[in-house]
Each structure stands twice: as C-alpha cells, then as structure tokens.
C-alpha atoms as a PDB file:
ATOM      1  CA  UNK A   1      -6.467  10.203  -8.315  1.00  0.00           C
ATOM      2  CA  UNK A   2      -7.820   8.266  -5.297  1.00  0.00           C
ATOM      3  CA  UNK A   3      -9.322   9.341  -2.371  1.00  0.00           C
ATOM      4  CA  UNK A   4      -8.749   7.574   0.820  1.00  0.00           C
ATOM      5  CA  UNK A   5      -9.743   8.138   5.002  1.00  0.00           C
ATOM      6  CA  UNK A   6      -7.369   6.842   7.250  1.00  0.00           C
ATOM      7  CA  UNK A   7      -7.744   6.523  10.500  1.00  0.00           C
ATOM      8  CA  UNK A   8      -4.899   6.773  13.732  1.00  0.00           C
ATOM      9  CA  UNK A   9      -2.713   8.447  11.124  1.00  0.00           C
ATOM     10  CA  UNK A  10      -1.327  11.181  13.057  1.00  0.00           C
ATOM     11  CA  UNK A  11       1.811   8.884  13.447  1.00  0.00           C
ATOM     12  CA  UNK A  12       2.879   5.483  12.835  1.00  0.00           C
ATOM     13  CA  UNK A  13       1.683   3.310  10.091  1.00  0.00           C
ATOM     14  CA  UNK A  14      -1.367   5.625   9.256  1.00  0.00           C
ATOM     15  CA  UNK A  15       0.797   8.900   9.153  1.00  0.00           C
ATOM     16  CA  UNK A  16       3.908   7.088   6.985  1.00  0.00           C
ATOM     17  CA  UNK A  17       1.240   5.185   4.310  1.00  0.00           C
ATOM     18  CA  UNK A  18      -0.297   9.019   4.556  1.00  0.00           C
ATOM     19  CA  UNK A  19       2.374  10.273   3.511  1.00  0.00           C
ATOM     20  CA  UNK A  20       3.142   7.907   0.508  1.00  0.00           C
ATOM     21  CA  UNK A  21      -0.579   8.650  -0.792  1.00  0.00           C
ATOM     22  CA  UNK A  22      -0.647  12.563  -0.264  1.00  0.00           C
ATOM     23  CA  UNK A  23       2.852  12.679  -2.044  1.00  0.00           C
ATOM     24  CA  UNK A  24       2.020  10.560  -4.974  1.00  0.00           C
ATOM     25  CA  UNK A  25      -0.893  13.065  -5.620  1.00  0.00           C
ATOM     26  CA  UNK A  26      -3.931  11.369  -3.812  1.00  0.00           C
ATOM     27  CA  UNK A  27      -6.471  13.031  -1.680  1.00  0.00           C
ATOM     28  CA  UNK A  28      -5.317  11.964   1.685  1.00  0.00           C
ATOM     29  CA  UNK A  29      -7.882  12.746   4.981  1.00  0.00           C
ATOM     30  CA  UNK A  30      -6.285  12.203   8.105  1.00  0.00           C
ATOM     31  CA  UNK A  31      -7.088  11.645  11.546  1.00  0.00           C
ATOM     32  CA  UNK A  32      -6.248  12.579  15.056  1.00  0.00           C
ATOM     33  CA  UNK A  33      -7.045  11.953  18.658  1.00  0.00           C
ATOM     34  CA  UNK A  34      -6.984  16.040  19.405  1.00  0.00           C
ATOM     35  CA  UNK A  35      -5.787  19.164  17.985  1.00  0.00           C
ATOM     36  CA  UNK A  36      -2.205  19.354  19.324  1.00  0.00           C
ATOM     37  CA  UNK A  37      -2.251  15.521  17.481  1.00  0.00           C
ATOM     38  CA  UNK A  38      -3.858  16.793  14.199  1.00  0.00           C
ATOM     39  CA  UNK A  39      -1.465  19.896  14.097  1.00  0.00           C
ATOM     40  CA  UNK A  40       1.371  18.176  13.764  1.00  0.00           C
ATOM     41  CA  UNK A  41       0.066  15.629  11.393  1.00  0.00           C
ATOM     42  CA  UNK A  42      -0.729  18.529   9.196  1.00  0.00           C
ATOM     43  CA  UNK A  43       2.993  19.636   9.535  1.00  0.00           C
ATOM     44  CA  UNK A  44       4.335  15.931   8.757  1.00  0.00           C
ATOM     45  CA  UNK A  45       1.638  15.388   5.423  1.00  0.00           C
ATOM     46  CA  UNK A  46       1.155  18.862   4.389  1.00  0.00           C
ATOM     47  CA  UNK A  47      -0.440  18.159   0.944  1.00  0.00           C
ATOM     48  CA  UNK A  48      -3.600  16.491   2.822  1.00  0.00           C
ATOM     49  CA  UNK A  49      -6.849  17.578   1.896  1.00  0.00           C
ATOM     50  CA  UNK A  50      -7.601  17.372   5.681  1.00  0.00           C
ATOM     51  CA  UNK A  51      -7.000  16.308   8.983  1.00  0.00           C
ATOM     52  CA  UNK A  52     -10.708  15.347  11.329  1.00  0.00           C
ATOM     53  CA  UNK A  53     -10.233  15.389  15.147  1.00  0.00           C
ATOM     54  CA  UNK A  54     -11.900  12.833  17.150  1.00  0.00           C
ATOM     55  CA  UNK A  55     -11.552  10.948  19.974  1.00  0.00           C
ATOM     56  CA  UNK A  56     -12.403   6.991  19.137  1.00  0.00           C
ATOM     57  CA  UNK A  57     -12.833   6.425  22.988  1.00  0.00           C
ATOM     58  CA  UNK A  58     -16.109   8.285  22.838  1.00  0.00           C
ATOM     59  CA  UNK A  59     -19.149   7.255  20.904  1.00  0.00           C
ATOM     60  CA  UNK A  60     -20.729  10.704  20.734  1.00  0.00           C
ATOM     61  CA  UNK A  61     -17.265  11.794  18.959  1.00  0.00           C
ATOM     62  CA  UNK A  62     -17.017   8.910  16.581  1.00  0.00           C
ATOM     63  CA  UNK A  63     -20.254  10.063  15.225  1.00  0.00           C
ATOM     64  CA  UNK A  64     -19.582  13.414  15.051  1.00  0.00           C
ATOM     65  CA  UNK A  65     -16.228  12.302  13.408  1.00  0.00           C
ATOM     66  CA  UNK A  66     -18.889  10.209  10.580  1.00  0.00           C
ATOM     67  CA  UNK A  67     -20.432  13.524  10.175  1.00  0.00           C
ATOM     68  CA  UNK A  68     -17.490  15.395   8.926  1.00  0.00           C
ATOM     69  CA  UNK A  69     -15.839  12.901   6.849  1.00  0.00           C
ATOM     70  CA  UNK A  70     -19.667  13.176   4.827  1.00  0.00           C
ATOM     71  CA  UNK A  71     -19.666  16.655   4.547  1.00  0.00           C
ATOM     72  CA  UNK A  72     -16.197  16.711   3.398  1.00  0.00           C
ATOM     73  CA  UNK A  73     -15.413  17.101   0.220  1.00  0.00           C
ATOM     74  CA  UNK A  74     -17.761  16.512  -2.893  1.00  0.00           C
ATOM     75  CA  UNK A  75     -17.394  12.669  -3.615  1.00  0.00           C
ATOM     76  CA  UNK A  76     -17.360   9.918  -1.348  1.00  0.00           C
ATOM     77  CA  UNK A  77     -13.872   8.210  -0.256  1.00  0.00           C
ATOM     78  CA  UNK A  78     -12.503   5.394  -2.716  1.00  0.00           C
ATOM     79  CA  UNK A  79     -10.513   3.464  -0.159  1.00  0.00           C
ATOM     80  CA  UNK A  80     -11.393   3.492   3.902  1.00  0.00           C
ATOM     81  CA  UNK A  81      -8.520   2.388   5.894  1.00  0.00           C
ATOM     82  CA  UNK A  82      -9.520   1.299   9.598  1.00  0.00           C
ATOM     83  CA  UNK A  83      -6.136   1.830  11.178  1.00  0.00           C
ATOM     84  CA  UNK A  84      -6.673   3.256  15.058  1.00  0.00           C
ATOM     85  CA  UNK A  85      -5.969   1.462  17.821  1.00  0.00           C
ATOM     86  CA  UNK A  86      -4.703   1.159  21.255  1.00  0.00           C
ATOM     87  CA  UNK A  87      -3.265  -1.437  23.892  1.00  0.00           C
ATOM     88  CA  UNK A  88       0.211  -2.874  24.837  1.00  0.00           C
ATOM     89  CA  UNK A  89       0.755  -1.043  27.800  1.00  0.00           C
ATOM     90  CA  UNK A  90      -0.820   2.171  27.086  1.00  0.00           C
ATOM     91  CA  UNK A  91      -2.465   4.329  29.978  1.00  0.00           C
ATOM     92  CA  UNK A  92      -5.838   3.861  28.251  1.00  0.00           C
ATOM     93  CA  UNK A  93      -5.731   0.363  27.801  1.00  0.00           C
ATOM     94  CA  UNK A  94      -7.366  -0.666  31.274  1.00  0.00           C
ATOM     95  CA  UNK A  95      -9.812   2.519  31.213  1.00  0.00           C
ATOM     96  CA  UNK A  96     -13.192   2.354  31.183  1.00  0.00           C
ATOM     97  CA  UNK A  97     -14.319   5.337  29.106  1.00  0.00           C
ATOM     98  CA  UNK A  98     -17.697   7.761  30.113  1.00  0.00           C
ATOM     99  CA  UNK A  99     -20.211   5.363  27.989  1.00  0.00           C
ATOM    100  CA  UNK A 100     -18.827   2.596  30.623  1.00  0.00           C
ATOM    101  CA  UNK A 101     -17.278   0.268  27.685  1.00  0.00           C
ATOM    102  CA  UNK A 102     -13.754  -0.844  27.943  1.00  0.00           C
ATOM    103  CA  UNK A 103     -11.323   1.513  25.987  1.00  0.00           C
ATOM    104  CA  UNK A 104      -9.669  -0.858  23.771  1.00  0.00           C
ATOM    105  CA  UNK A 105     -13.156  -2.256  22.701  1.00  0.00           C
ATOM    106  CA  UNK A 106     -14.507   1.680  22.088  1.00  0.00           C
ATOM    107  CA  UNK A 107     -11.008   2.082  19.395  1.00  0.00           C
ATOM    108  CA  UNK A 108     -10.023  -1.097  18.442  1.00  0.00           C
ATOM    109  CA  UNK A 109     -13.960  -2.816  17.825  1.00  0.00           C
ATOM    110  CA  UNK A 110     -16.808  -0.264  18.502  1.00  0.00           C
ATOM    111  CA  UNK A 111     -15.020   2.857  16.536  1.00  0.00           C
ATOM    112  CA  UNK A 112     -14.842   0.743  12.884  1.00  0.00           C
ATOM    113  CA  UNK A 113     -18.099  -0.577  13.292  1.00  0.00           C
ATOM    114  CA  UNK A 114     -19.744   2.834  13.725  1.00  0.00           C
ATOM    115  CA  UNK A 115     -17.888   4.570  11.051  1.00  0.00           C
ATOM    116  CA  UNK A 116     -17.977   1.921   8.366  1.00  0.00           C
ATOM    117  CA  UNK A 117     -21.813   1.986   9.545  1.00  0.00           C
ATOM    118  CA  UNK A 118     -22.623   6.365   8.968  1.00  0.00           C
ATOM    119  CA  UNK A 119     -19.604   7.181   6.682  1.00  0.00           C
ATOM    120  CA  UNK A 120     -20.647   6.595   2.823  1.00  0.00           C
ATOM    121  CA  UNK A 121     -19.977   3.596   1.354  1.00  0.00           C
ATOM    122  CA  UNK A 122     -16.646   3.898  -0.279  1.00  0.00           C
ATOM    123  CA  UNK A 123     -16.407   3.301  -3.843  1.00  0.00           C
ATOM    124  CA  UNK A 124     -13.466   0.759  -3.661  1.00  0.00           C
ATOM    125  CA  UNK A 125     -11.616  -0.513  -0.873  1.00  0.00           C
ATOM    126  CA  UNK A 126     -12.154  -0.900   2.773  1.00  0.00           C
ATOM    127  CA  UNK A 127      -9.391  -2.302   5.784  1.00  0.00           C
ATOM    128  CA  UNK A 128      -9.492  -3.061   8.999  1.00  0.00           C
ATOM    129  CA  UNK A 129      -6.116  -3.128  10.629  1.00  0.00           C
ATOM    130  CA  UNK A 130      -5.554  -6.430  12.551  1.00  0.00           C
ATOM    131  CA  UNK A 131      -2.612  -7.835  13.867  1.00  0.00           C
ATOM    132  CA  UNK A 132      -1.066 -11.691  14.713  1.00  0.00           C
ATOM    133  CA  UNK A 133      -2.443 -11.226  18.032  1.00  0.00           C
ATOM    134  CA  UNK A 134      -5.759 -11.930  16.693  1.00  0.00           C
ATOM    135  CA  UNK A 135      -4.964 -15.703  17.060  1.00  0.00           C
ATOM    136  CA  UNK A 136      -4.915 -15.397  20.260  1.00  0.00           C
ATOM    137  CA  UNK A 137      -8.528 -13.926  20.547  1.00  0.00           C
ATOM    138  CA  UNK A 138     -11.593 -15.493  21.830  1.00  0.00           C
ATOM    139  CA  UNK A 139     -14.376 -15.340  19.690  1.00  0.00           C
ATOM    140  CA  UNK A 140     -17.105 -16.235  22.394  1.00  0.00           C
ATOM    141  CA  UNK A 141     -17.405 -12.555  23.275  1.00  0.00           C
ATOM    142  CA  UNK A 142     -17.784 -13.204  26.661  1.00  0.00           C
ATOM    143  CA  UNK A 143     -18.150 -10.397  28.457  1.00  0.00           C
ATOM    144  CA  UNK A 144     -17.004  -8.240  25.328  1.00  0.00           C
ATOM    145  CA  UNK A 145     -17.448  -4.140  25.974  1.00  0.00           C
ATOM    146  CA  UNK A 146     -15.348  -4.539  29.462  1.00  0.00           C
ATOM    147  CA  UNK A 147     -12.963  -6.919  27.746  1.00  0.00           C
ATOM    148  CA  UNK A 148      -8.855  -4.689  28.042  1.00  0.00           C
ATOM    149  CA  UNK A 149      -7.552  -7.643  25.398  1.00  0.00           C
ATOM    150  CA  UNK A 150      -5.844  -6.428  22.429  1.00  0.00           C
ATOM    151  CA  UNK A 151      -5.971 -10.155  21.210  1.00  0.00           C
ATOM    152  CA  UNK A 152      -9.510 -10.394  21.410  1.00  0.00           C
ATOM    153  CA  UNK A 153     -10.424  -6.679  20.173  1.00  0.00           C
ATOM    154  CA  UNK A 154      -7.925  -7.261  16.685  1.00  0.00           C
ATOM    155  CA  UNK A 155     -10.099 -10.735  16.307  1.00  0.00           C
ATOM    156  CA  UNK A 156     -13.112  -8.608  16.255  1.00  0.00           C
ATOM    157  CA  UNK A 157     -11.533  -6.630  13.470  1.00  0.00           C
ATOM    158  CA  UNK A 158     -10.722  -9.606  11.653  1.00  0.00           C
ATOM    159  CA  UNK A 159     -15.073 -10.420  12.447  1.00  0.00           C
ATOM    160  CA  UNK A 160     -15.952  -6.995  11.121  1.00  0.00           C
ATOM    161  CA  UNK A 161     -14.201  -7.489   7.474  1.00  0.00           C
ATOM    162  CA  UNK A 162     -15.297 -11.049   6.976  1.00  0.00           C
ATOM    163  CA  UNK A 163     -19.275  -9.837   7.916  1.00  0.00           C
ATOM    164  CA  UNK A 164     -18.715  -6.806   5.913  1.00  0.00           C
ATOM    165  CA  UNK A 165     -17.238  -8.334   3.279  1.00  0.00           C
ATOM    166  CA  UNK A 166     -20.306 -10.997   3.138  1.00  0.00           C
ATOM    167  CA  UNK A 167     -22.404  -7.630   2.465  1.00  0.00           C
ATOM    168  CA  UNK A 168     -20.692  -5.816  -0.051  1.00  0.00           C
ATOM    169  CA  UNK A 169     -17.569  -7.586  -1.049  1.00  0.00           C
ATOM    170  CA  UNK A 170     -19.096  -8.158  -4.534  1.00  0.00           C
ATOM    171  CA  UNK A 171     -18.881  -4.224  -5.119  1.00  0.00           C
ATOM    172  CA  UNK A 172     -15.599  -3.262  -3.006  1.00  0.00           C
ATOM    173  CA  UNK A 173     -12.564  -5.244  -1.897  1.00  0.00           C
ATOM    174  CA  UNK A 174     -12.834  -5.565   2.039  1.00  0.00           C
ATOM    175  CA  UNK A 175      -9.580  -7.004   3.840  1.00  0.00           C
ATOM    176  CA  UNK A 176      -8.305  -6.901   6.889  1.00  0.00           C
ATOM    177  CA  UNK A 177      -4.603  -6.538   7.607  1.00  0.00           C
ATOM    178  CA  UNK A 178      -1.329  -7.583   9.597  1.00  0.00           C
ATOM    179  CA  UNK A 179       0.868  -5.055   9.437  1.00  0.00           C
ATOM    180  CA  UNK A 180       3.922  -6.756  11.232  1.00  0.00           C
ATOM    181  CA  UNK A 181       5.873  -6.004  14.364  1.00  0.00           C
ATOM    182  CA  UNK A 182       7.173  -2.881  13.763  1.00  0.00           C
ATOM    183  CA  UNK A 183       8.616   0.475  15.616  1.00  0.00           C
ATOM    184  CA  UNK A 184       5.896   2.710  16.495  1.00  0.00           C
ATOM    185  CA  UNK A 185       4.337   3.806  19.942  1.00  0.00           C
ATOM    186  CA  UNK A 186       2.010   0.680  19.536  1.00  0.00           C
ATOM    187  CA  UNK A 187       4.537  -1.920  18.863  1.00  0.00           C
ATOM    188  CA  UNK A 188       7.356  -0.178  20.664  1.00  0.00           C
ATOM    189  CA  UNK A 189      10.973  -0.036  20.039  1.00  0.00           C
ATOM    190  CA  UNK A 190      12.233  -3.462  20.762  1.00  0.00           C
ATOM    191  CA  UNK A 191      10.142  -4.309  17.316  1.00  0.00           C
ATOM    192  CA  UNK A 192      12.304  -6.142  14.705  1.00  0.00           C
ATOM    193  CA  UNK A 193      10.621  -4.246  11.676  1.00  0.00           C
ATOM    194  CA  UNK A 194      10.297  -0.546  10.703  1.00  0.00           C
ATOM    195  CA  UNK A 195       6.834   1.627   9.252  1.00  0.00           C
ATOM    196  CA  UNK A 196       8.893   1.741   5.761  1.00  0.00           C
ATOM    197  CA  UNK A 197       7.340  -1.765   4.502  1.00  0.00           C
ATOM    198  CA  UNK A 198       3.771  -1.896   5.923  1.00  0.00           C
ATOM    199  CA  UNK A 199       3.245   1.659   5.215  1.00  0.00           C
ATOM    200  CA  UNK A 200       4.666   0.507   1.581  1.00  0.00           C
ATOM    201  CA  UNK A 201       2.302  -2.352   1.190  1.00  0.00           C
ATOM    202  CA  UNK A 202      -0.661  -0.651   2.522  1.00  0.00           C
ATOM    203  CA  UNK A 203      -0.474   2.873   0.177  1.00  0.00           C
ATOM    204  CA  UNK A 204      -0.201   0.345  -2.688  1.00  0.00           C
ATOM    205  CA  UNK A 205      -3.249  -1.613  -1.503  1.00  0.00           C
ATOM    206  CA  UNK A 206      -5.345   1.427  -0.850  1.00  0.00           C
ATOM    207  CA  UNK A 207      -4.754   2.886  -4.738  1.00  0.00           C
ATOM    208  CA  UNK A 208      -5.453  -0.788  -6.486  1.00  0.00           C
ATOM    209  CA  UNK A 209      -1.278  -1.309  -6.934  1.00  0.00           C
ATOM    210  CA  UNK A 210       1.136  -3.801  -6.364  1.00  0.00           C
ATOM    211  CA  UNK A 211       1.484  -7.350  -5.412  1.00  0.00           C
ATOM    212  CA  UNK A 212      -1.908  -7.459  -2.964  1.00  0.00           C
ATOM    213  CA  UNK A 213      -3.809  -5.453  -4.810  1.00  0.00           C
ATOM    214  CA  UNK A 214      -5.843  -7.892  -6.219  1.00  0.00           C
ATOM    215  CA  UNK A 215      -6.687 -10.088  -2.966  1.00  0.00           C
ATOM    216  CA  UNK A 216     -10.160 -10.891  -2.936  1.00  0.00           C
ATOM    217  CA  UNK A 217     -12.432  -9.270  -0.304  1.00  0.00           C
ATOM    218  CA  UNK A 218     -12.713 -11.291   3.438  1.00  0.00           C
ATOM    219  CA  UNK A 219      -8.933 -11.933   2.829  1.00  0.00           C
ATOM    220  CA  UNK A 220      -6.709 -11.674   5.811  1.00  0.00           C
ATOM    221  CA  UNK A 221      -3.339 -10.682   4.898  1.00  0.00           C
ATOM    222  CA  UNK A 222       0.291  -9.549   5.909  1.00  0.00           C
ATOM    223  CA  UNK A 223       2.900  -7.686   3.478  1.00  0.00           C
ATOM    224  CA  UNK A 224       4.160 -11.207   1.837  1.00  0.00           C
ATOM    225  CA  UNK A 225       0.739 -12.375   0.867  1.00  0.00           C
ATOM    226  CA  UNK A 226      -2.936 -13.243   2.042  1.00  0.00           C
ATOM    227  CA  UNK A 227      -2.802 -16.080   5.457  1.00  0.00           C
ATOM    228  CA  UNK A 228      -5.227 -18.396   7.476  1.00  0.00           C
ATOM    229  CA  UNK A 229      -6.620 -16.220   9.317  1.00  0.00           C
ATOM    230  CA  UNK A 230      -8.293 -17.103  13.311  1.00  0.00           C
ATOM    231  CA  UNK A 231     -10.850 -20.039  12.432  1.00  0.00           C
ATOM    232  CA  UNK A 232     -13.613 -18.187  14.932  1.00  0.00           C
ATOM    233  CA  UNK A 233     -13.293 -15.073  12.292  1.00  0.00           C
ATOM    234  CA  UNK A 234     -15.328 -17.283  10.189  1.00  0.00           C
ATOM    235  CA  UNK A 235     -17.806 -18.058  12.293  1.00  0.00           C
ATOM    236  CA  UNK A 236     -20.995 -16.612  11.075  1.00  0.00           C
ATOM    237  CA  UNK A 237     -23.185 -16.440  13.963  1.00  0.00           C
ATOM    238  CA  UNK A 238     -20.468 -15.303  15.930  1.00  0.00           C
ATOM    239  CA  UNK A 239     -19.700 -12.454  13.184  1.00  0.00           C
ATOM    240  CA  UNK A 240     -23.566 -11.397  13.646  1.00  0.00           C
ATOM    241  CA  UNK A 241     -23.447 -11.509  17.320  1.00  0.00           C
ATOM    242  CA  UNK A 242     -20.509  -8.692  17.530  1.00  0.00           C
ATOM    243  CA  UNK A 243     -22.846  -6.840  15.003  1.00  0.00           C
ATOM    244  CA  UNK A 244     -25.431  -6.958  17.299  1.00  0.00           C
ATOM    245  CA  UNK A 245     -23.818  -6.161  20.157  1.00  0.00           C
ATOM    246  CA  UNK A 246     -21.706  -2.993  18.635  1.00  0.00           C
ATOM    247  CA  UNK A 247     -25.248  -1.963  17.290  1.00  0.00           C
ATOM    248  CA  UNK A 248     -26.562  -1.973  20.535  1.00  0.00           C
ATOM    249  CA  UNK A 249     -24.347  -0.230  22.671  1.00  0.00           C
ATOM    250  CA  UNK A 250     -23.681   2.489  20.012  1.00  0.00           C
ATOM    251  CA  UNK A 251     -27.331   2.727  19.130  1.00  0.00           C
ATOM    252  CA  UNK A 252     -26.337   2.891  15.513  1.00  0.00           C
ATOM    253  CA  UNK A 253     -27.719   0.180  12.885  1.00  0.00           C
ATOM    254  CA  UNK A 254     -25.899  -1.685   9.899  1.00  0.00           C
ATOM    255  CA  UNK A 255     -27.182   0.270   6.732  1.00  0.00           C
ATOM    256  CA  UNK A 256     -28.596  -2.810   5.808  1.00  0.00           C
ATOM    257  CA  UNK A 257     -30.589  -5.359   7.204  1.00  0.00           C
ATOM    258  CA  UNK A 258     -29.731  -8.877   5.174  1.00  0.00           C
ATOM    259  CA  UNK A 259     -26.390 -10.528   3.155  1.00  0.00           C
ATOM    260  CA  UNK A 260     -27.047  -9.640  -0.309  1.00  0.00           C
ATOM    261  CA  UNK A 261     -28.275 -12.997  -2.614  1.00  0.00           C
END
C-alpha cells in the first residue's frame, strides 16, 4: 500500500482525503498546527501511522517538521500532498510572523518550498494545493515575503509545481490542484460545494486511481479534469526568481542545481 504526507490535514480537505487513504489501508502521516490540533486529528483518522506538529508560520519549525517526516518510518513517502494554507479573513492573514515575512507567504509559498526542498524525494506523486484565485495573482513578485494576498501566494503554488515539475517530472507526477469552493474554515460556509468530492478526487490521485490519475506532471487541475492554468505560472524566469527568493530567505537550497537534459 501507499504511503503519503499530507499537509493542513487536521481538518478540512487534508483530514477528509486522510481519512479515505488511512481507511482504505494506506500509510497516512498527518499534520497539525499544534498539539491540541494534532490530538484531535488522531481521534478523527485513528489508523494513521502518525500525526507531525508544526507550525508553517515559522521557518525554524518547518525544518524541524522536514526532519521528522525523514526519520519517520523506514521508506520514503510515495505521494507528498502540499495542502496547508491560510487567508480569507483569518487572524493570521495580515501578520507578520518573527522571521518578518508575511504569514500567508511563510504557509501558503515559503512552507512547500522548504519541505519539498529537505523531505526525501517521494517515489511517486507530489501536489501543491492551489485554488481559482490563482488567476488573480501577480506573478511580478513585487514586493513578495510582505505580500497578505491569497491570490498571489496560490499563483506561487501553481510556480512551485510547474519549476518542480521541470526537475523531476520525468520520474514523479507533480500537479498542482483546485480543489473547488467548498465548506471548510478556509472557504467558509456560504461555499456551494462540500469536502466529500475534492477529498474524493484527491485520495484517488494520491494512490495512482481514478479519472486524474494519469495527468501528466506541471498539470493544473480541478476534480472534472486538468485546466489553463495562470499564463505567468509558465513563466520560466519568473518560476526561478520565486526559487531564488524562497531560497534566500529560508536559507535552504533546491537539492539540485540545473533542469535535468
């Protein structure tokens, strides 16, 4: 059976696709902001091999949080699944955390760029959770690490699986994802949709099943099928200039220097 890392899964989409996996007999590692948050995602997916604590706001914890999803277990993950994030109207979404970055960068951009970067290759898949909002991003990166928009920081994700995907998408399948507008704390209640169909979609995804399973990597895609995804995600240089500045403020290097031939 597979083995899969998902981030932001101690509710929402993350915890309901969790659930799916653990209950079909994968190995299912969670994650949660803190340890009241990881408790009860233990209670709600009890067959998980694990549940990390970390929170994404902090560099110095996303590390650490690197660092125990190695030493965990005896194999490395098959699928990764990017899936934290914050914004919409949540208290952190205007903060400005201790290493003097905007919030929503440190979850939504910085976070999946260090992990993907120190956590081992997985053997398989690898997602970055996106949204529609990314159209509405600006790829300059003007003034990026203070930047508080969702838009922009869910473009970056969108960045981060094409430039990824240019590295190693002729060994793994990496995507990036709209989930739809759905009822969690994120999307809030007014949402038209429910967890049941994304979370659906996405445990099928992560275990090589279904209708998307076989989307080829840099693919941007929602629950009915791959889309045309924000032209600026495509931009090369651009892609390579959020690379460089993630690596810079996290102090933590691509594990590779050039696009394979």
């Amino acid at each position: 059976m597979a083995r899969i890392f998902i981030t932001g899964s101690s509710d929402g989409i993350g915890l309901a696709t969790a659930r799916i996996l653990a209950d079909r007999g994968h190995a299912v590692v969670l994650h949660a902001r803190n340890s009241d948050r990881a408790a009860s995602a233990h209670k709600a997916v009890p067959k998980a091999e694990a549940v990390l604590v970390a929170d994404l706001r902090s560099i110095t914890a996303t590390k650490k949080l690197a660092e125990d999803a190695n030493a965990l277990g005896n194999r490395p993950f098959d699928t990764i699944i990017h899936n934290a994030g914050i914004g919409y109207g949540a208290t952190s979404s205007r903060e400005i955390t201790a290493d003097n970055i905007s919030a929503v960068f440190a979850v939504n951009t910085l976070a999946p760029y260090i992990l993907t970067c120190l956590i081992h290759k997985p053997t398989s898949r690898l997602l970055y959770m996106s949204s529609d909002s990314h159209y509405g991003g600006d790829e300059t990166l003007r003034n990026v690490t203070m930047s508080h928009s969702y838009s922009d920081s869910k473009l970056h994700d969108v960045m981060l699986a094409n430039f990824f995907s240019r590295r190693w998408g002729k060994s793994i399948r990496v995507v990036s994802m709209h989930p739809g507008w759905v009822r969690t704390k994120m999307g809030g209640m007014m949402a038209p949709g429910g967890v049941d169909e994304p979370s659906q979609a996405l445990a099928d995804w992560a275990v090589g099943q279904g209708s998307l399973a076989d989307l080829k990597s840099g693919a941007f895609f929602t629950t009915q099928g791959q889309e045309s995804a924000h032209a600026g995600a495509n931009n090369v240089k651009k892609q390579e200039e959020l690379i460089d500045i993630c690596k810079e403020v996290s102090g933590v290097s691509c594990p590779f220097t050039n696009p394979p031939l």
